[in-house]
PDB file of N, CA and C in Angstrom:
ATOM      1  N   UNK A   1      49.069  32.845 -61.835  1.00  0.00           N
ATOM      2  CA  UNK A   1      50.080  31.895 -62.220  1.00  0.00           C
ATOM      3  C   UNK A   1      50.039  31.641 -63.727  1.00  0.00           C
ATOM      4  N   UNK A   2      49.385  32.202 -64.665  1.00  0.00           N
ATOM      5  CA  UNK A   2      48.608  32.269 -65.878  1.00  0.00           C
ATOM      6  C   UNK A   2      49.919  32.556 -66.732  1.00  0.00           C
ATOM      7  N   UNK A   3      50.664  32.174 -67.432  1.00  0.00           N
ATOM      8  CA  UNK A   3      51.906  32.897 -68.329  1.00  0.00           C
ATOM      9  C   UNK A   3      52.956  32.899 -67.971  1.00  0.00           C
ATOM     10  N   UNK A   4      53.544  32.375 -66.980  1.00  0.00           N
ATOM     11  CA  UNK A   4      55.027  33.248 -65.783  1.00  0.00           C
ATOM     12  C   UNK A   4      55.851  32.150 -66.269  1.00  0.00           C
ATOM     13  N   UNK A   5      56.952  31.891 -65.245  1.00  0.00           N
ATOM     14  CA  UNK A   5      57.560  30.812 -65.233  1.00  0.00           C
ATOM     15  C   UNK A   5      57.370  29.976 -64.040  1.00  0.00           C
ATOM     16  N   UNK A   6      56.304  30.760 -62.995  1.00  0.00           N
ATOM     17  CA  UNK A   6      56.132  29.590 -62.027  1.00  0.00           C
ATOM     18  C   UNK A   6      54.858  28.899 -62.675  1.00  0.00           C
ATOM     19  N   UNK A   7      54.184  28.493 -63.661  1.00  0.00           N
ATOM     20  CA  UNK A   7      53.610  28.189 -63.958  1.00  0.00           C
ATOM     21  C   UNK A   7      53.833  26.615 -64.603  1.00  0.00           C
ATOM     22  N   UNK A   8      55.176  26.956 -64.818  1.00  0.00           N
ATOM     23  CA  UNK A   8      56.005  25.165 -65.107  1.00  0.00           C
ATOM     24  C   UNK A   8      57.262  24.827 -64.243  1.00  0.00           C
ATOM     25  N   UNK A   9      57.171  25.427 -63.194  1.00  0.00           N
ATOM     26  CA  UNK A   9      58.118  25.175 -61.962  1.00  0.00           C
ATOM     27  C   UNK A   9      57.798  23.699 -61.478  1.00  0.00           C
ATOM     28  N   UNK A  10      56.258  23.900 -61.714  1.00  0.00           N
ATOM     29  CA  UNK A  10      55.868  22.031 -60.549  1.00  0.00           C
ATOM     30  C   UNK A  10      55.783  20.883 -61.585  1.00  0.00           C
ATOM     31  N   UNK A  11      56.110  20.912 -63.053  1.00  0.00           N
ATOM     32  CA  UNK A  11      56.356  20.092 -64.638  1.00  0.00           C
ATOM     33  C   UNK A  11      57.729  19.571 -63.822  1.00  0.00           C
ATOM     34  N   UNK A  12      58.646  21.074 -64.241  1.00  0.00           N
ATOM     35  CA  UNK A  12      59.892  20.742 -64.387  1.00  0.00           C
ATOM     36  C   UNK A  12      60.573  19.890 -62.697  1.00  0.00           C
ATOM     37  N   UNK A  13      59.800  20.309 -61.419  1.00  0.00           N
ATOM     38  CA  UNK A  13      60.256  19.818 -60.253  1.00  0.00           C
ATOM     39  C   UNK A  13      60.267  18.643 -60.174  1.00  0.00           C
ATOM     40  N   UNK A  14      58.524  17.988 -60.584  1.00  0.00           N
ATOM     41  CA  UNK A  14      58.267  16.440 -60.825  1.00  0.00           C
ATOM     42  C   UNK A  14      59.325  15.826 -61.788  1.00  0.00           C
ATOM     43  N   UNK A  15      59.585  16.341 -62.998  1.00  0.00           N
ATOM     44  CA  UNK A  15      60.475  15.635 -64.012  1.00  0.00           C
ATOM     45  C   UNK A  15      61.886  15.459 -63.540  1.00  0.00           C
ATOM     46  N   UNK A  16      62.442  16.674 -62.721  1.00  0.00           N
ATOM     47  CA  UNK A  16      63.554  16.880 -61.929  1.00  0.00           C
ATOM     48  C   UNK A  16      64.118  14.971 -61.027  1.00  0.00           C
ATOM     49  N   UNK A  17      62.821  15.512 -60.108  1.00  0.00           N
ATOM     50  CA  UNK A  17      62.916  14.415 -59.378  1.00  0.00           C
ATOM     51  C   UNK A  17      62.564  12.805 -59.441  1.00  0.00           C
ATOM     52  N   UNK A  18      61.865  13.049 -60.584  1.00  0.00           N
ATOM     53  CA  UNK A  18      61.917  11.411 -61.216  1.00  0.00           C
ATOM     54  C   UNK A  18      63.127  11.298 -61.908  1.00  0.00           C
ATOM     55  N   UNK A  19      63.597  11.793 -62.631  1.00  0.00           N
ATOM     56  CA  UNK A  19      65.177  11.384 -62.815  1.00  0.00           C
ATOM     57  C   UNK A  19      66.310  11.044 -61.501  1.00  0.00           C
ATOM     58  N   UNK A  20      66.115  12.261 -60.868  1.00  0.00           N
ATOM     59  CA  UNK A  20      66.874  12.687 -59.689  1.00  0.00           C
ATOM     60  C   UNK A  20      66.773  10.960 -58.902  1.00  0.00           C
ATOM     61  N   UNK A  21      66.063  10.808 -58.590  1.00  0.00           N
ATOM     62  CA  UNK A  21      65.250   9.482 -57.443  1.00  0.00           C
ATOM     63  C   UNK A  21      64.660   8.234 -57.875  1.00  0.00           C
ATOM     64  N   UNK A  22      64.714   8.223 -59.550  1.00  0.00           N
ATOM     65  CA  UNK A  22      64.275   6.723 -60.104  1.00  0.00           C
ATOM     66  C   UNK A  22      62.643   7.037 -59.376  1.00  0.00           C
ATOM     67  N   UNK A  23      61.836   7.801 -58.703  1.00  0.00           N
ATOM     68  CA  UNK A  23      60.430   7.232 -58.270  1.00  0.00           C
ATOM     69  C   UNK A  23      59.239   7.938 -58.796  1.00  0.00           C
ATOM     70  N   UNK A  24      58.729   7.848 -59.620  1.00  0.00           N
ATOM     71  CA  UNK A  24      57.841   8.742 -60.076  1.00  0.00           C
ATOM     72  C   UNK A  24      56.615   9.336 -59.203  1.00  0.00           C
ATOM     73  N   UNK A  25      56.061   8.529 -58.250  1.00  0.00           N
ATOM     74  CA  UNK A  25      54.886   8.513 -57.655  1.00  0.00           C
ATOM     75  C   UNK A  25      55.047   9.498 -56.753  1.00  0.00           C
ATOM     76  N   UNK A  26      56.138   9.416 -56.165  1.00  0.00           N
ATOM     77  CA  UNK A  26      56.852  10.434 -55.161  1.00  0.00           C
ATOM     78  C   UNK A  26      57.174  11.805 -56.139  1.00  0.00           C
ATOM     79  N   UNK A  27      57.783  11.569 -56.942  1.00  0.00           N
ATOM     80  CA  UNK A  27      57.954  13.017 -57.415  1.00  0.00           C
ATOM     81  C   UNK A  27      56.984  13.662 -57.864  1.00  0.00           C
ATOM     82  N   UNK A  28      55.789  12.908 -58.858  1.00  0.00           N
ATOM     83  CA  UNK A  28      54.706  13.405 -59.110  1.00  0.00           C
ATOM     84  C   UNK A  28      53.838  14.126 -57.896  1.00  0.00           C
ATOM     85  N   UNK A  29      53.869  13.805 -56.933  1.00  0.00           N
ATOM     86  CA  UNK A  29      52.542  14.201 -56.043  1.00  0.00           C
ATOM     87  C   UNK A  29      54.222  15.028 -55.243  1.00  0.00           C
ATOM     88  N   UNK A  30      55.018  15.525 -55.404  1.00  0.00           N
ATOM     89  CA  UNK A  30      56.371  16.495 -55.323  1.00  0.00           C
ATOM     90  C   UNK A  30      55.571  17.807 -55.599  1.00  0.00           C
ATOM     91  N   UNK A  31      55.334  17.602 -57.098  1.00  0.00           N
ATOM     92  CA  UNK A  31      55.006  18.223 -58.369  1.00  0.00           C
ATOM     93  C   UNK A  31      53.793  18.810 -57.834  1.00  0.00           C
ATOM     94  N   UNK A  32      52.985  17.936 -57.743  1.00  0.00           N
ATOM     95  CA  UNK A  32      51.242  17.810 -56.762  1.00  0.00           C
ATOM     96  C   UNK A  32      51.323  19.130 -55.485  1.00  0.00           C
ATOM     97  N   UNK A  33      51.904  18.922 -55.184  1.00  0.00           N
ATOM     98  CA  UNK A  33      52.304  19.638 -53.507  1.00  0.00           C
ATOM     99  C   UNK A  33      52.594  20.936 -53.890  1.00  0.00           C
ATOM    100  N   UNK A  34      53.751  21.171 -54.561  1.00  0.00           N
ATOM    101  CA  UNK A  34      54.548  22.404 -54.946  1.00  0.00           C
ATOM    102  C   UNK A  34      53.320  23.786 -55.834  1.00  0.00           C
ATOM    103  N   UNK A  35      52.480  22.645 -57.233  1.00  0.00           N
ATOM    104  CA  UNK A  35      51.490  23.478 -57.405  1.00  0.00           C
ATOM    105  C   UNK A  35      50.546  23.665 -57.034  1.00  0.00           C
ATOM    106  N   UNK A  36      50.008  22.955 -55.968  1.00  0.00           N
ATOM    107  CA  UNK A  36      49.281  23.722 -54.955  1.00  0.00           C
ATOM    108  C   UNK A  36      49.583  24.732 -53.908  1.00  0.00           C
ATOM    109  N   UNK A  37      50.801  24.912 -53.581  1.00  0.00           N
ATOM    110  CA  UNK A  37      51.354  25.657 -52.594  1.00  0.00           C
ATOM    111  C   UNK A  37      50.976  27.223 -53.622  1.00  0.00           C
ATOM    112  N   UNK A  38      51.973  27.163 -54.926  1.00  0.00           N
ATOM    113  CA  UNK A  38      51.707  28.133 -55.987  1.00  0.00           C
ATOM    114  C   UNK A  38      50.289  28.711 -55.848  1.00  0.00           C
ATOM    115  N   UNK A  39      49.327  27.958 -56.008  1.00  0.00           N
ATOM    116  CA  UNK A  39      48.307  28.685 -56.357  1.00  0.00           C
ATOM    117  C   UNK A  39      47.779  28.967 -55.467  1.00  0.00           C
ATOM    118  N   UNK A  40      47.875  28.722 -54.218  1.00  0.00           N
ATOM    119  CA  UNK A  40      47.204  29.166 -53.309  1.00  0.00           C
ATOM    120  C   UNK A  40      48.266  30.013 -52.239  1.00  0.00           C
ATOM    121  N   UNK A  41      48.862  30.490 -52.561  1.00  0.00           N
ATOM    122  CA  UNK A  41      49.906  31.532 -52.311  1.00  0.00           C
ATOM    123  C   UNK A  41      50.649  31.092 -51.009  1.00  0.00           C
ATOM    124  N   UNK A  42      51.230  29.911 -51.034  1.00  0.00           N
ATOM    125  CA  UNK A  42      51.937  28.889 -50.181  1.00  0.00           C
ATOM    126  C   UNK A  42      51.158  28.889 -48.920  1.00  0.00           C
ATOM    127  N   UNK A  43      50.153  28.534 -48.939  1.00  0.00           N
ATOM    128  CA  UNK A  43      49.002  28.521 -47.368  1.00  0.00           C
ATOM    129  C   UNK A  43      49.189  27.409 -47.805  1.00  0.00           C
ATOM    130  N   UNK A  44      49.332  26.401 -46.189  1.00  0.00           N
ATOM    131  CA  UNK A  44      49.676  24.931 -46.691  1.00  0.00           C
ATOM    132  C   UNK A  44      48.281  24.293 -46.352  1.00  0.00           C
ATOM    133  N   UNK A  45      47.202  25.228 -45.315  1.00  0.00           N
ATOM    134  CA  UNK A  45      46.445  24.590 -45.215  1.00  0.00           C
ATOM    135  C   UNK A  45      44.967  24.390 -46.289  1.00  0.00           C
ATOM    136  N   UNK A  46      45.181  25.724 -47.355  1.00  0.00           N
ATOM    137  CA  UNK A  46      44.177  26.267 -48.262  1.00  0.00           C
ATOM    138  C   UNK A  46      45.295  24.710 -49.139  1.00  0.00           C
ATOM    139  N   UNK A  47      46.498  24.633 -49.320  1.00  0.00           N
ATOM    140  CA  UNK A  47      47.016  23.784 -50.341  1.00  0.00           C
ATOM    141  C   UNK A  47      46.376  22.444 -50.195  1.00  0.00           C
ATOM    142  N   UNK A  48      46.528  22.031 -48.367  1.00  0.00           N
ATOM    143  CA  UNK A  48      46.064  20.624 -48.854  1.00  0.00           C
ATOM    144  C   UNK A  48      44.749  20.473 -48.825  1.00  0.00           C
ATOM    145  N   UNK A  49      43.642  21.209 -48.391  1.00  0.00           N
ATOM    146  CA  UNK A  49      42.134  21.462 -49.328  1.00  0.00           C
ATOM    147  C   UNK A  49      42.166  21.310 -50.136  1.00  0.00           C
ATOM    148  N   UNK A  50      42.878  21.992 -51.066  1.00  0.00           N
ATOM    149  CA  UNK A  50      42.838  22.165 -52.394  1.00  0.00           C
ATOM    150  C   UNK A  50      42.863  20.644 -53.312  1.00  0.00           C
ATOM    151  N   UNK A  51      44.333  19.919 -52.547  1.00  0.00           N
ATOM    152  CA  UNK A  51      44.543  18.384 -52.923  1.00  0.00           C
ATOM    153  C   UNK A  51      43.406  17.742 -52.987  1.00  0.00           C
ATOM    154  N   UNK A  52      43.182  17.501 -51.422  1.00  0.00           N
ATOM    155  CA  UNK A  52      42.114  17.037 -51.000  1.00  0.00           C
ATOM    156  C   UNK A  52      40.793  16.799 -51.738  1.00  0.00           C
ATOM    157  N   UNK A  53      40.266  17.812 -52.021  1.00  0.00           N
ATOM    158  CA  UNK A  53      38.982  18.440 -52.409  1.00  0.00           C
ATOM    159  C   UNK A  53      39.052  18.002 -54.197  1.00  0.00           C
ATOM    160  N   UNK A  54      39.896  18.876 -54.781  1.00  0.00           N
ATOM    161  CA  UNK A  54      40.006  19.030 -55.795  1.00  0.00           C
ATOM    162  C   UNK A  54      40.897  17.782 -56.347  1.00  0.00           C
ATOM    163  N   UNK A  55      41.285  17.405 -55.700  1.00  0.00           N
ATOM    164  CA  UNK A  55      42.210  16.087 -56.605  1.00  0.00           C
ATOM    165  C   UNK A  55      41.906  14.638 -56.291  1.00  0.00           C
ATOM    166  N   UNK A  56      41.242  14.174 -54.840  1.00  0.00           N
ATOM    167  CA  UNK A  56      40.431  13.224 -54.850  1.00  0.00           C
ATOM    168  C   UNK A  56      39.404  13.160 -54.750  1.00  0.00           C
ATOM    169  N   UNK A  57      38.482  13.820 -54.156  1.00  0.00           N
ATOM    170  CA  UNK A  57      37.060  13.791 -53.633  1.00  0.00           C
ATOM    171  C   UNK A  57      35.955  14.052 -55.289  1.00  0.00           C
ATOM    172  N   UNK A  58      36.643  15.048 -55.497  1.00  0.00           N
ATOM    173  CA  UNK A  58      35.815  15.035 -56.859  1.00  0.00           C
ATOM    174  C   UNK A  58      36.206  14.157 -58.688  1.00  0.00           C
ATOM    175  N   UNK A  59      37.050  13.777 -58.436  1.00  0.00           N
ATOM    176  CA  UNK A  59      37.163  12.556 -59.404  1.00  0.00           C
ATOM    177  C   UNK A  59      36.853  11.654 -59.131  1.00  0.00           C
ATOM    178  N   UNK A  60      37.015  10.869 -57.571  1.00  0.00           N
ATOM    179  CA  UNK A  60      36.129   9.980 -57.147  1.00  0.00           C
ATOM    180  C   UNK A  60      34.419   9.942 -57.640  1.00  0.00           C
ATOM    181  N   UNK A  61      34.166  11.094 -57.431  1.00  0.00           N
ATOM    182  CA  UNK A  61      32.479  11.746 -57.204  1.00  0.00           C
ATOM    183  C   UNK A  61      32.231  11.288 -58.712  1.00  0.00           C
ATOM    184  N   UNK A  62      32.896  12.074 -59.616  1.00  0.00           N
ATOM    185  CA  UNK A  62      32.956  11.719 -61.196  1.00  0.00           C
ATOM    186  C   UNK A  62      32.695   9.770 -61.908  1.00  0.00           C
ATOM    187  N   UNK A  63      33.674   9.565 -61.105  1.00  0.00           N
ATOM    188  CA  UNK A  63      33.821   8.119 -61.205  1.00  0.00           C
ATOM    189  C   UNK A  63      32.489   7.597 -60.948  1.00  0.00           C
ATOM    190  N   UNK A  64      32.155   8.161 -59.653  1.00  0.00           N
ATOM    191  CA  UNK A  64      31.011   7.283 -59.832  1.00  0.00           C
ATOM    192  C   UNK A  64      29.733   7.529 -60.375  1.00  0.00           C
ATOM    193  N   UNK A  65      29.752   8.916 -60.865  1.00  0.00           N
ATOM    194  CA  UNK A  65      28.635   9.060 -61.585  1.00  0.00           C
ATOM    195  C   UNK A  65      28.568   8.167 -62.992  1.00  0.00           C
ATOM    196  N   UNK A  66      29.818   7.935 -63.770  1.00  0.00           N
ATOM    197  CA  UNK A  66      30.130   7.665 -64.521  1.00  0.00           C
ATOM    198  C   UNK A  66      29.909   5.965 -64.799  1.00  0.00           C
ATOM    199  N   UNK A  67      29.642   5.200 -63.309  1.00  0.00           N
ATOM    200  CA  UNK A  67      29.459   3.761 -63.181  1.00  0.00           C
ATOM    201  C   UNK A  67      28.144   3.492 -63.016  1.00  0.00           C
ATOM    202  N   UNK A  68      27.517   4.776 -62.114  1.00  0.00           N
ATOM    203  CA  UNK A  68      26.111   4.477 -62.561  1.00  0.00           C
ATOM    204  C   UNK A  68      25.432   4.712 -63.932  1.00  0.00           C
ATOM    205  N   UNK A  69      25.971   5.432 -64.564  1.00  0.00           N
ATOM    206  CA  UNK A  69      25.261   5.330 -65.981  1.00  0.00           C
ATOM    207  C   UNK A  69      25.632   4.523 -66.698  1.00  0.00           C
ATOM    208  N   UNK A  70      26.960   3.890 -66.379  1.00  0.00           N
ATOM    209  CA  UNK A  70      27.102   2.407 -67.070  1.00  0.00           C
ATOM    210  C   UNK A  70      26.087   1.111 -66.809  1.00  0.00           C
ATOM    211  N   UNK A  71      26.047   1.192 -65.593  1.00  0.00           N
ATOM    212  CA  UNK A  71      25.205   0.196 -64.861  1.00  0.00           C
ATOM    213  C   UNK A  71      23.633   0.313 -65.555  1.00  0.00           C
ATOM    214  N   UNK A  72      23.058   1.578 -65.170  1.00  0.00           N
ATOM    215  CA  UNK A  72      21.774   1.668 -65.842  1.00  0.00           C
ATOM    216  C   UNK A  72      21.721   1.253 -67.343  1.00  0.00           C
ATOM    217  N   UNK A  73      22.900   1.771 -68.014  1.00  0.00           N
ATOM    218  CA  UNK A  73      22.727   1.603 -69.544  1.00  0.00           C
ATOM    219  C   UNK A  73      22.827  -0.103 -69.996  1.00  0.00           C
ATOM    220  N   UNK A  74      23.545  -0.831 -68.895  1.00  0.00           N
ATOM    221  CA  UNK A  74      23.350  -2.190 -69.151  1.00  0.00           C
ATOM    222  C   UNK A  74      24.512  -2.495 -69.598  1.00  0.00           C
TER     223      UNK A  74
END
């Protein structure tokens, strides 16, 4: 997906549809959906792993590493 034009298909879909619908949250995770389908060669179930995994579980994980070293540091 490195160079193409599907590479800003899920930019331009999200931007599409926040105009389109006044809702950003909805179009963003539109956007969310569509480039995961892309990269994982529209397998919907490798896509929503992918969400899943890669878009909450490990920023969560981050987060909290990030509160315990606040905490320790005082």
């Amino acid at each position: 997906m490195d160079g193409t034009f599907w590479a800003i298909l899920p930019a331009l879909i999200a931007i599409f549809l926040a105009l389109l619908t006044k809702e950003v949250y909805s179009s963003l995770f539109c956007g969310i959906v569509v480039g995961a389908l892309l990269a994982n060669g529209f397998n919907p179930v490798e896509s929503f792993n992918t969400i899943a995994i890669k878009g909450l579980s490990e920023p969560v994980a981050d987060l909290a590493g990030i509160s315990i070293f606040l905490v320790i540091l005082g």
